[in-house]
Protein backbone atom coordinates (compact mmCIF):
# COMPACT_ATOMS: atom_id res chain seq x y z
CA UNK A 1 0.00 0.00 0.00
CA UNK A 2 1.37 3.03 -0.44
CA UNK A 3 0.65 5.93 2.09
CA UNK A 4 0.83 9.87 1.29
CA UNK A 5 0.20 11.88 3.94
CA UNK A 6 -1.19 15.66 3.83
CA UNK A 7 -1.33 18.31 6.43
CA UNK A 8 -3.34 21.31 5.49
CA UNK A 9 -2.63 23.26 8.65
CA UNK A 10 1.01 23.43 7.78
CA UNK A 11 1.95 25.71 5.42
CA UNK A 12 6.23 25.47 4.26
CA UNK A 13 6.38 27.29 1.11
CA UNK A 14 5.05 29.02 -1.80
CA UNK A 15 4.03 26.67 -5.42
CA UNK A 16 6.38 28.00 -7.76
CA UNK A 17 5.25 28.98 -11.42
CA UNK A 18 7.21 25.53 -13.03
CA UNK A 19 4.19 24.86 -15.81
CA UNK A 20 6.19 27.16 -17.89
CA UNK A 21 6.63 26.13 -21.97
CA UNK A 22 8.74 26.93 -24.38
CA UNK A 23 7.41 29.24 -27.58
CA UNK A 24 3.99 30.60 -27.72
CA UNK A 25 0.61 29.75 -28.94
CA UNK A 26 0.22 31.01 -32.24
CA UNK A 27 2.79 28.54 -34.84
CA UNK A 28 3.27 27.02 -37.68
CA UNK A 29 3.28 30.33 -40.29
CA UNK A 30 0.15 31.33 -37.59
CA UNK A 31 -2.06 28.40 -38.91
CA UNK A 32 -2.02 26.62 -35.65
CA UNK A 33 -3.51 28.60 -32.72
CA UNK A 34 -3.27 27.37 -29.06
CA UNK A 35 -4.49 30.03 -27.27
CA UNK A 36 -7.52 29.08 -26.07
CA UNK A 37 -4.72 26.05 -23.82
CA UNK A 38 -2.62 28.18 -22.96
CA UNK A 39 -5.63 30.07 -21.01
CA UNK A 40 -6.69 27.01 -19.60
CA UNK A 41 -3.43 25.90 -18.27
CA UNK A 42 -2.74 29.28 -16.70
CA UNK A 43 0.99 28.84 -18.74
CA UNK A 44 2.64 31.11 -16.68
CA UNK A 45 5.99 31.68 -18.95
CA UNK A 46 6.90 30.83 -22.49
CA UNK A 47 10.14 30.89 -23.09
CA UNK A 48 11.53 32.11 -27.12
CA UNK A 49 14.06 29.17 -28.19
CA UNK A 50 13.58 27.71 -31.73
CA UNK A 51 10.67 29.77 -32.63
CA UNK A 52 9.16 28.35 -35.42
CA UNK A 53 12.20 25.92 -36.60
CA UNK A 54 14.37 25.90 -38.50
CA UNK A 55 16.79 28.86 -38.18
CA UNK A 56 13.65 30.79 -37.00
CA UNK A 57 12.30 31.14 -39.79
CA UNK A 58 14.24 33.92 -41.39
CA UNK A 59 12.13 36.37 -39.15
CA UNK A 60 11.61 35.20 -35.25
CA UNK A 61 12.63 36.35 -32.54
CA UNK A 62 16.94 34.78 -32.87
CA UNK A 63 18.94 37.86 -33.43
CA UNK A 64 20.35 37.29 -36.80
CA UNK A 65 16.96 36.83 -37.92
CA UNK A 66 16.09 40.52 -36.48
CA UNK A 67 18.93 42.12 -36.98
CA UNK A 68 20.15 40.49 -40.18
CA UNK A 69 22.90 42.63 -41.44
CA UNK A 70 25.73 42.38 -38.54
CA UNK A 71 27.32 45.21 -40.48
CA UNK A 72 24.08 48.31 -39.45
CA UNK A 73 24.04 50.26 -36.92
CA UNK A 74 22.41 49.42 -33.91
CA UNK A 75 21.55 52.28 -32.94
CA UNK A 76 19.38 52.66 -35.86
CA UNK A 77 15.66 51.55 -35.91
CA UNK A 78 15.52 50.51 -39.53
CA UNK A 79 18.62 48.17 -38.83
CA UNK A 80 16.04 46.11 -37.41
CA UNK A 81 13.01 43.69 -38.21
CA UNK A 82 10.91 43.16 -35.25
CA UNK A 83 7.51 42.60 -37.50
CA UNK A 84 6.96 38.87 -37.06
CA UNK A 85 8.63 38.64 -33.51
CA UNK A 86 5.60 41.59 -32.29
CA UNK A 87 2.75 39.25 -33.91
CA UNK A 88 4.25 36.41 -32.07
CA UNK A 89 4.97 38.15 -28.90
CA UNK A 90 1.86 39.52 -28.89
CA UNK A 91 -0.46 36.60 -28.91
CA UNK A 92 1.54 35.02 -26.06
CA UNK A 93 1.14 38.36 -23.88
CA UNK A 94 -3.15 37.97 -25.03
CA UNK A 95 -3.01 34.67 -23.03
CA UNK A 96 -1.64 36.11 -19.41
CA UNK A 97 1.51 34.66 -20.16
CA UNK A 98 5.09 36.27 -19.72
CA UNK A 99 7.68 36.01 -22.12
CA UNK A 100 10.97 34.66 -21.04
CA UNK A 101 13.72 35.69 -23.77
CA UNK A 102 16.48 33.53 -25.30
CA UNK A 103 19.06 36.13 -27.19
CA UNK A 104 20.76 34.40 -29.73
CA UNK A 105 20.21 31.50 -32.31
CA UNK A 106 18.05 28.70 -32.54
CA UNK A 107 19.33 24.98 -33.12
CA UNK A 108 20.86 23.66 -36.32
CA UNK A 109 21.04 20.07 -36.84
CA UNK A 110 22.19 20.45 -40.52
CA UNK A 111 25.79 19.95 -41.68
CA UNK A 112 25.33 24.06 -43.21
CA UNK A 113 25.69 25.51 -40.29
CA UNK A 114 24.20 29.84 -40.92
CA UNK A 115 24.40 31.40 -37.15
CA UNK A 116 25.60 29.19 -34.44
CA UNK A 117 28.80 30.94 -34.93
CA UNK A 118 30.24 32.88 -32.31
CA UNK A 119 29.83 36.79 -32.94
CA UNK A 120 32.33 38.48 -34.34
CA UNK A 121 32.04 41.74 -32.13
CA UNK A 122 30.91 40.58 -28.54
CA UNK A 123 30.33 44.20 -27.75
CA UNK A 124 28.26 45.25 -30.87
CA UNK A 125 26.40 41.99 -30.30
CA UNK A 126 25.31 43.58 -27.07
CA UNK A 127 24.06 46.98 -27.65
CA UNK A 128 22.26 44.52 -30.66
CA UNK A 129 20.65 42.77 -27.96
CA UNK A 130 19.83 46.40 -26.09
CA UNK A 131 17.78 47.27 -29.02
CA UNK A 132 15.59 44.37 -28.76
CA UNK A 133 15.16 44.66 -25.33
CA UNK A 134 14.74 48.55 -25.63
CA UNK A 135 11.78 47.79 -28.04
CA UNK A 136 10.02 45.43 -26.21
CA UNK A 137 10.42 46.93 -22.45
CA UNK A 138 10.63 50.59 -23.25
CA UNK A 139 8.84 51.29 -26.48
CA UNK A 140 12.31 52.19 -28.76
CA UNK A 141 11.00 51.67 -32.61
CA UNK A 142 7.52 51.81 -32.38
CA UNK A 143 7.86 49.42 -29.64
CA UNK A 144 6.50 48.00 -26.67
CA UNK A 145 6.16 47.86 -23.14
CA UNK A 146 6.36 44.26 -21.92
CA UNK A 147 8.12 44.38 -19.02
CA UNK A 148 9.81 41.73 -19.73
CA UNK A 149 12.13 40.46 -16.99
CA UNK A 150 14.27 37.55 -18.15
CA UNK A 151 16.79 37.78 -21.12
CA UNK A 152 19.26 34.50 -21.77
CA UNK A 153 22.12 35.02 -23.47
CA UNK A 154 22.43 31.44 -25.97
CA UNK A 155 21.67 28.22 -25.20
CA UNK A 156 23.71 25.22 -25.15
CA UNK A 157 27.58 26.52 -25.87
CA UNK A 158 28.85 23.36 -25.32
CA UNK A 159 30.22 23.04 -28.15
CA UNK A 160 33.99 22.99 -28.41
CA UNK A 161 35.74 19.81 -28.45
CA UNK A 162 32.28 17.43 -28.62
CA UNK A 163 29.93 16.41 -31.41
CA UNK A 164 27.81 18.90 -30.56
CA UNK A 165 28.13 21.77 -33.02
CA UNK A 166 24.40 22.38 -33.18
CA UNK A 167 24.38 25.51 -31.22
CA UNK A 168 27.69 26.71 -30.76
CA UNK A 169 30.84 27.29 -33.31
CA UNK A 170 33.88 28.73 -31.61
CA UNK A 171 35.69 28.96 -28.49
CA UNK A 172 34.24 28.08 -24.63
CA UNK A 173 36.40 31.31 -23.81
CA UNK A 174 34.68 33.17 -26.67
CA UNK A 175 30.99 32.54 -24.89
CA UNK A 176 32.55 32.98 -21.49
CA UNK A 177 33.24 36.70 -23.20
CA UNK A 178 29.90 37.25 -24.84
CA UNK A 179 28.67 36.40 -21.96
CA UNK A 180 30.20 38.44 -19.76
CA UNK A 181 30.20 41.97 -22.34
CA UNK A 182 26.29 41.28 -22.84
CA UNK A 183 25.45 40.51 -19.28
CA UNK A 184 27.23 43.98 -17.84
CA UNK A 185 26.04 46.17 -20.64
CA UNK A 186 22.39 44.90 -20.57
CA UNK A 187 22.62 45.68 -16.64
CA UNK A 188 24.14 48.66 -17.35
CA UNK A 189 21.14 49.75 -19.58
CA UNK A 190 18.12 48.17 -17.69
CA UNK A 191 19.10 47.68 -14.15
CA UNK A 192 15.26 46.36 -13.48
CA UNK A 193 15.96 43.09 -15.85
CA UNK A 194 17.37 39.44 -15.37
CA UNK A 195 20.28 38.80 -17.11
CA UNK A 196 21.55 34.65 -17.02
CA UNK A 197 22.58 31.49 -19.05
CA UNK A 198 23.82 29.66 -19.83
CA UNK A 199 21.14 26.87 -20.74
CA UNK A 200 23.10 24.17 -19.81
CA UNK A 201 23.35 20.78 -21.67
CA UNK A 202 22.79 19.06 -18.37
CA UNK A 203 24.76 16.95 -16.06
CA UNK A 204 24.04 13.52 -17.13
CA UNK A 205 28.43 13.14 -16.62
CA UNK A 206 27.95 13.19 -12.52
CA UNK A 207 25.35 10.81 -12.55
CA UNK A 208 26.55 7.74 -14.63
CA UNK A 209 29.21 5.14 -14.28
CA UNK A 210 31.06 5.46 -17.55
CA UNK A 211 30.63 9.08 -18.33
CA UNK A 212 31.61 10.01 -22.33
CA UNK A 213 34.29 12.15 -22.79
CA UNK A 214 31.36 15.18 -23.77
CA UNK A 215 29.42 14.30 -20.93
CA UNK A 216 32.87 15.34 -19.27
CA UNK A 217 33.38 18.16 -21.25
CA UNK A 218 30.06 19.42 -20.43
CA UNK A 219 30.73 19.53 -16.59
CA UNK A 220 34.15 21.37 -17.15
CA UNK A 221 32.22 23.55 -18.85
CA UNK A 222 30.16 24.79 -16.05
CA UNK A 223 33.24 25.29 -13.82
CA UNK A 224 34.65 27.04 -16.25
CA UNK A 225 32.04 29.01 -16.71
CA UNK A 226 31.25 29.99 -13.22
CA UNK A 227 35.11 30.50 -12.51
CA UNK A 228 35.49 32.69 -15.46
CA UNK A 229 31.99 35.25 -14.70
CA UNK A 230 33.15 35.31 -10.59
CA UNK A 231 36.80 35.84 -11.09
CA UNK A 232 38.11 39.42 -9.84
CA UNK A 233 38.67 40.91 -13.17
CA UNK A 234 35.72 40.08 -14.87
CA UNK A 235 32.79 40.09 -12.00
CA UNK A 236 29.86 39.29 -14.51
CA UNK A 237 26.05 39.51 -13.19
CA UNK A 238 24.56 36.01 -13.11
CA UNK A 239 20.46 36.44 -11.87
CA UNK A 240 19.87 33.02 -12.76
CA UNK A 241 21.17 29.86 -13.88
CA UNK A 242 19.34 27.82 -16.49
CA UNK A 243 20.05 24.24 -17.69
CA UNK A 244 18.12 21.24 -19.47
CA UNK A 245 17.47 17.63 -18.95
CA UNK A 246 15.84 14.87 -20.82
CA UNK A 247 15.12 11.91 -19.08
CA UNK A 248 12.45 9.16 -17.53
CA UNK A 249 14.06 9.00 -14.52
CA UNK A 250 12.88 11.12 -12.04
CA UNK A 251 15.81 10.59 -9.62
CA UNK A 252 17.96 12.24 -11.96
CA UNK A 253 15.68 15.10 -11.97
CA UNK A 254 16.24 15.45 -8.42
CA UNK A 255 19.98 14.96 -8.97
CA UNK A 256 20.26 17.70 -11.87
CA UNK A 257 18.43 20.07 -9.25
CA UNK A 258 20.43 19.34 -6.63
CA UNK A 259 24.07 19.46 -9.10
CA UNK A 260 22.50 22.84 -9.84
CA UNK A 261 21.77 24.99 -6.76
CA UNK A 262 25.02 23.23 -6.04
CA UNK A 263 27.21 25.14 -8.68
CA UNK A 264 25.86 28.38 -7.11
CA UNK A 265 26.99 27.96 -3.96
CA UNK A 266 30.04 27.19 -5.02
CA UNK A 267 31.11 29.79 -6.55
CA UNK A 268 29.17 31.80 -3.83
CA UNK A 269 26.02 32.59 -6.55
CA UNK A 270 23.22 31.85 -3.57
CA UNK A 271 21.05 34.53 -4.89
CA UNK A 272 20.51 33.60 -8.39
CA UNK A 273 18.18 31.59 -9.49
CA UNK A 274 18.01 27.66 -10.63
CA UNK A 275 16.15 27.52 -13.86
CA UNK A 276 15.39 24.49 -15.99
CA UNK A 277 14.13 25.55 -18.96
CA UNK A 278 14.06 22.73 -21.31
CA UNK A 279 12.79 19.32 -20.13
CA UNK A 280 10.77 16.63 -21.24
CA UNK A 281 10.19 12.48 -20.91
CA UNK A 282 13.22 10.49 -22.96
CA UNK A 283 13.25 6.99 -23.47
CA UNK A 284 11.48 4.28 -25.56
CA UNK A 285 9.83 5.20 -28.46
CA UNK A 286 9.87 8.85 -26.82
CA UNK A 287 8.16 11.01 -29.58
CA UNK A 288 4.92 8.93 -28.65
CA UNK A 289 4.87 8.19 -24.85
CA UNK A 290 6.14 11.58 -24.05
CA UNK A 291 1.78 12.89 -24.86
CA UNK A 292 0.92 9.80 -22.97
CA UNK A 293 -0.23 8.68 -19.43
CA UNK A 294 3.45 7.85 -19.01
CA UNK A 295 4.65 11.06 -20.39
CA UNK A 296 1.75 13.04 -17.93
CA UNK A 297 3.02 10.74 -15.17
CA UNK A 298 6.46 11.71 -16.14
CA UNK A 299 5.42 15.57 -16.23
CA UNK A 300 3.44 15.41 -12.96
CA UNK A 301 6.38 13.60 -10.51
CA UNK A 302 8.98 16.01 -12.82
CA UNK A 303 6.99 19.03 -11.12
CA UNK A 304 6.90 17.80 -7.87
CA UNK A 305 10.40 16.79 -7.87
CA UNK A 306 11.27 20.70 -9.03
CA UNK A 307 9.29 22.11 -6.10
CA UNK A 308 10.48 20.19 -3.65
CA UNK A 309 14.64 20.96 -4.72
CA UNK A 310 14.80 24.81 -5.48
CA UNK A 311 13.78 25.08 -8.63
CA UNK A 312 12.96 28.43 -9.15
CA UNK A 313 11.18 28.22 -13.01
CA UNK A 314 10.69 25.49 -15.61
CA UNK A 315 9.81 25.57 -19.16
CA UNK A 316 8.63 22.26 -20.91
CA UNK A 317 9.97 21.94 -23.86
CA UNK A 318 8.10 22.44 -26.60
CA UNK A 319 4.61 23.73 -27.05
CA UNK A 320 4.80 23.90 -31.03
CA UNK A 321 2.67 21.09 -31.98
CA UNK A 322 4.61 20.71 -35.37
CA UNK A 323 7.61 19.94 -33.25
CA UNK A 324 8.32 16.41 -32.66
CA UNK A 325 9.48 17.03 -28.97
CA UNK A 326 5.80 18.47 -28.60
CA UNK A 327 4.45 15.98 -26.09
CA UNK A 328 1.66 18.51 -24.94
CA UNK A 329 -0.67 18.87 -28.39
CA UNK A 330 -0.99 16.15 -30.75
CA UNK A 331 1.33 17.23 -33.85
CA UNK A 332 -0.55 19.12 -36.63
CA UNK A 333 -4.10 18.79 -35.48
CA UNK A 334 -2.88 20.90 -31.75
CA UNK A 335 -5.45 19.04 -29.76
CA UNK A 336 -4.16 19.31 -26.02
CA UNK A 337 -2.69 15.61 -24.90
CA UNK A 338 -2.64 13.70 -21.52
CA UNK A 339 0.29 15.51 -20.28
CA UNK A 340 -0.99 18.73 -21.44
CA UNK A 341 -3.30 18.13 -18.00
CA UNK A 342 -0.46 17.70 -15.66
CA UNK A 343 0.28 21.40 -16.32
CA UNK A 344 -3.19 22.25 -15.80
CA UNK A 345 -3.14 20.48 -12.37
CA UNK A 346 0.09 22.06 -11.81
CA UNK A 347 -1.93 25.25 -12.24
CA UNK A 348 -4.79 24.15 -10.07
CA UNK A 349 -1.69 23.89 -6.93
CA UNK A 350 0.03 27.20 -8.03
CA UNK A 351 -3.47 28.89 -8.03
CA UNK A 352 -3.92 28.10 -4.40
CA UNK A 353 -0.74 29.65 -4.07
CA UNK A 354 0.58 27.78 -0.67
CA UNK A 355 2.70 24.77 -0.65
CA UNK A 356 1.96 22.85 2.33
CA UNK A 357 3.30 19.73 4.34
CA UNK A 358 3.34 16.39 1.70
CA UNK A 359 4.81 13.04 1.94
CA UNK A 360 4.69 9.61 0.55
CA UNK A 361 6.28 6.34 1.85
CA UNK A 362 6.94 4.96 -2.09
CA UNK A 363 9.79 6.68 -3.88
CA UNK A 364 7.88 5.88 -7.09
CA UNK A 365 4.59 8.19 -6.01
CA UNK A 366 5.74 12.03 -6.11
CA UNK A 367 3.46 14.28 -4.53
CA UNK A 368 2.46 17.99 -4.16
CA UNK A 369 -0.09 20.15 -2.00
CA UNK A 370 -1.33 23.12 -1.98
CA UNK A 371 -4.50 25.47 -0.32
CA UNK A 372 -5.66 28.83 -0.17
CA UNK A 373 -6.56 28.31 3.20
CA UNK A 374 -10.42 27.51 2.55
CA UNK A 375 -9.53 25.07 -0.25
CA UNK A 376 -6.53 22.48 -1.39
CA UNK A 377 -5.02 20.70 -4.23
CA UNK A 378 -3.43 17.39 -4.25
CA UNK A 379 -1.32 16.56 -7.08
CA UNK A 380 -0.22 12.79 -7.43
CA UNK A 381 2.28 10.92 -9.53
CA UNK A 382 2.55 7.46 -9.64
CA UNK A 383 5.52 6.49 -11.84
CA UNK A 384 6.43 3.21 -12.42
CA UNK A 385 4.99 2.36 -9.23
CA UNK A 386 4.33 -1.37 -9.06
CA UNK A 387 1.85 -1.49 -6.07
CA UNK A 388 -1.61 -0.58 -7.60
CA UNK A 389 -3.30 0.95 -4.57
CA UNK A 390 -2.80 4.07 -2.87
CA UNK A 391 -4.04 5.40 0.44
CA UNK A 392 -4.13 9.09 0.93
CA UNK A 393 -3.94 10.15 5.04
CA UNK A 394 -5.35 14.13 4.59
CA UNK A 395 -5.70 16.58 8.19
CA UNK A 396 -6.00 20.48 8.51
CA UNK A 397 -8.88 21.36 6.38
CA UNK A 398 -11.79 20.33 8.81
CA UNK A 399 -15.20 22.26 7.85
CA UNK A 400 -18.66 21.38 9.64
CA UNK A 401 -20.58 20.88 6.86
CA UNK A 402 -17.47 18.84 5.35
CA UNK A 403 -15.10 18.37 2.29
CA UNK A 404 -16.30 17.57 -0.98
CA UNK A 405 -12.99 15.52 -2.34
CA UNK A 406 -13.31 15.23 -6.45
CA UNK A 407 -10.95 13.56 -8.08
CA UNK A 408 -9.60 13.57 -11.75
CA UNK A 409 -7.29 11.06 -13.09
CA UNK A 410 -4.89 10.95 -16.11
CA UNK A 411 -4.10 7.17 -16.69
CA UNK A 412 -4.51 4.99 -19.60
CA UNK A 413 -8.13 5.34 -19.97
CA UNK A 414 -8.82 8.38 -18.22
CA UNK A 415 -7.87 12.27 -19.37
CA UNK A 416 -8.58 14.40 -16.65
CA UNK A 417 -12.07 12.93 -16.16
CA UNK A 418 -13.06 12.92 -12.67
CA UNK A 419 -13.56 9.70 -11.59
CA UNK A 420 -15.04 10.22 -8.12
CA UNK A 421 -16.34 12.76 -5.78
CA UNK A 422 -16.93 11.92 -2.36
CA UNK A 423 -17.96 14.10 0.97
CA UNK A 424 -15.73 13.86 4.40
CA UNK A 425 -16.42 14.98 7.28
CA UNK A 426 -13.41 15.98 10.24
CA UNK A 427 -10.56 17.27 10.76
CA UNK A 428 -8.59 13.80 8.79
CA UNK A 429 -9.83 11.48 6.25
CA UNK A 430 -8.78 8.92 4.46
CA UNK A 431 -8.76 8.67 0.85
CA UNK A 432 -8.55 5.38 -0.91
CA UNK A 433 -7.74 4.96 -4.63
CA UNK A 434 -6.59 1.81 -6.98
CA UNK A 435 -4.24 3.23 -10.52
CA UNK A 436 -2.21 1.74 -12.49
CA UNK A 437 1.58 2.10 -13.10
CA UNK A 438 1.47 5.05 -14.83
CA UNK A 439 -1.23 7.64 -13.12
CA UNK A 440 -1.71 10.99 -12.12
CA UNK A 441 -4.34 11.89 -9.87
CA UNK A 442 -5.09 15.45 -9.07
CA UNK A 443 -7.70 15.95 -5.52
CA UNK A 444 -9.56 18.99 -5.33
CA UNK A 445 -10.75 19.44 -1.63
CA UNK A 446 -13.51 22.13 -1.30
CA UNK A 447 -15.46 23.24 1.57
CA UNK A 448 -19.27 22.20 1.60
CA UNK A 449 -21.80 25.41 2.42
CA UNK A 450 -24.41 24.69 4.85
């Protein structure tokens, strides 16, 4: 049997906005529109990386593909072609959602490679990057005024010495230098901002036996990285910290957390921020369980696992249901999937805003709770959990006229379909529930009126 236990009178935290994508709702040339989700979910952040793929399109959002003549003057409005990018940031700012900014190029898996090449002017690169930020946060060139708070400079600059070439062609010192010249001049020009990278590869070299020689790489990398932006003479601002993993194993979910908020406070970086902002399921036949009840599973323990080890934000990658690593809309027709719902129980939690006291006896059942103080959430994963019945222990939300418990499941027959709805009355009750391996429950406890 296995036993989670929930106290409603104990309040330890705050539910952190993790349900987070990456791109917006509006794709595919603008045919597909999935708006109307996004709403639903309450997507709290989308975050710009491969916007419309490949090489952006020619027109969105990288910054060769709005500032396409490295030769112009940045200073000058016409160097510029925002058009497409305002369309697209637009529709994502109609839904509630914030926009969380990737400056630089999107990923090339072709041979050709067009812009993964390291700048050739770090510091003209950067007042480049001021101009987009000045039009979307302050209105420069018929522009905007977003607000927008996070800005990432690249993603994945791993690339010197390893296979991977698909998003970075030069030096490591050459990024630890654009780095550095974009992160002090863009906090020279908009103190208010977040400035941070360096969207990590991962870690996946700490955690196995016989790590490969890029796996290594990749973790010299970081130290580099970190020693480089703290050292004396260079003293770069770092507001957060973001990184990716793709896996089915929850434990290493925890571990990549844990590696990460580690490599801040080593290098004495407490204050910034831990941000995983590409993740998704990996494993057998992944393109199709990933928008499965394994995939949702996968999703729902991910979240827990991110709240409960310091991550701060966390985009899923990738909301653009003609992407194949879409496991939240079906591809082409941009229906919303199984694990599309594990966001939209995330939201329920992070709508009642306080994280209180959770635990479960099985590592294999992940769980999260949340309440308002009238009302609470429970979200559930069971993953890969071999014992089909679970027995949930809940105290702290007593009402005299009782607690009307409903319950929705995500399994393999059920999407988000409640599948009971019972009334308890005192301060604890007991919930019982049978699932299968792969489940996600989410409990919505509401207080009966007289």
């Amino acid at each position: 049997m296995n036993d989670i236990s929930i106290d409603f009178s104990k309040n330890i935290g705050t539910i952190r906005p993790l349900h987070g994508v990456n791109n917006g709702p509006l794709t595919y040339g603008f045919v597909l529109n999935t708006s109307q989700y996004f709403k639903e979910a309450g997507i709290p952040y989308s975050r710009l990386h491969d916007t419309e793929y490949p090489y952006g399109s020619g027109h969105f959002v990288d910054v060769p593909c709005i500032f396409k003549d490295f030769d112009r003057d940045p200073a000058d409005p016409s160097s510029y072609d925002f058009a497409l990018t305002d369309l697209y940031i637009q529709a994502i700012c109609d839904c509630g959602t914030q926009v969380f900014y990737r400056l630089g190029v999107s990923i090339e898996h072709a041979p050709l490679k067009r812009n993964v090449y390291a700048p050739k002017d770090a510091q003209k690169w950067a007042r480049i990057c001021e101009g987009i930020i000045r039009h979307y946060n302050e209105g420069w060139a018929n522009g905007f005024h977003y607000n927008i708070q996070y800005w990432e400079i690249w993603n994945e600059p791993e690339g010197e010495g390893t296979w991977r070439k698909a998003m970075w062609v030069g030096s490591n010192e050459e990024y630890f230098n654009l780095y550095a010249t974009t992160a002090k001049h863009l906090k020279s020009c908009f103190p208010y901002i977040k400035v941070g990278g360096y969207a990590s590869c991962g870690f996946y070299g700490a955690f196995c036996q016989n790590p490969t020689p890029d796996q290594r790489k990749f973790l010299e990398f970081a130290d580099d990285f970190f020693a480089y932006i703290t050292s004396p003479q260079i003293q770069a601002p770092l507001d957060f910290f973001s990184w990716h993993i793709y896996s089915g194993d929850l434990y290493l979910y925890e571990s990549f957390a844990r590696y990460a908020r580690g490599l801040l406070q080593k290098y004495h970086l407490e204050s910034a921020m831990s941000i995983l902002d590409e993740w998704n399921y990996s494993g057998d036949n992944m393109m199709y369980t990933m928008a499965t009840e394994v995939g949702a599973a996968l999703a729902s323990g991910a979240l827990c696992v991110m709240q409960h080890n310091e991550v701060d934000l966390a985009h899923y990658y990738d909301a653009q249901p003609a992407m194949c690593y879409c496991g939240i809309f079906t591809h082409e027709t941009a229906q919303p999937t199984k694990t599309f719902y594990a966001l939209k129980a995330w939201n329920a939690l992070y709508q009642l805003r306080n994280e209180v006291y959770s635990a479960s006896n099985c590592p294999d059942v992940r769980v999260c709770a949340a309440s308002d103080g009238t009302s609470g959430g429970i979200l559930l994963s069971s993953y890969c959990a071999e014992d089909p019945a679970v027995r949930i222990h809940v105290s702290g939300l007593a009402n005299p006229h009782g607690i009307q418990a409903t319950v929705y499941c995500i399994d393999r027959e059920n999407t988000f379909e409640i599948v009971s709805a019972e009334t308890f009355h005192g301060d604890a009750f007991t919930i019982q529930r049978k699932k299968d391996r792969y489940t996600t429950l989410y409990i919505e406890l509401r207080q009966m009126q007289k």
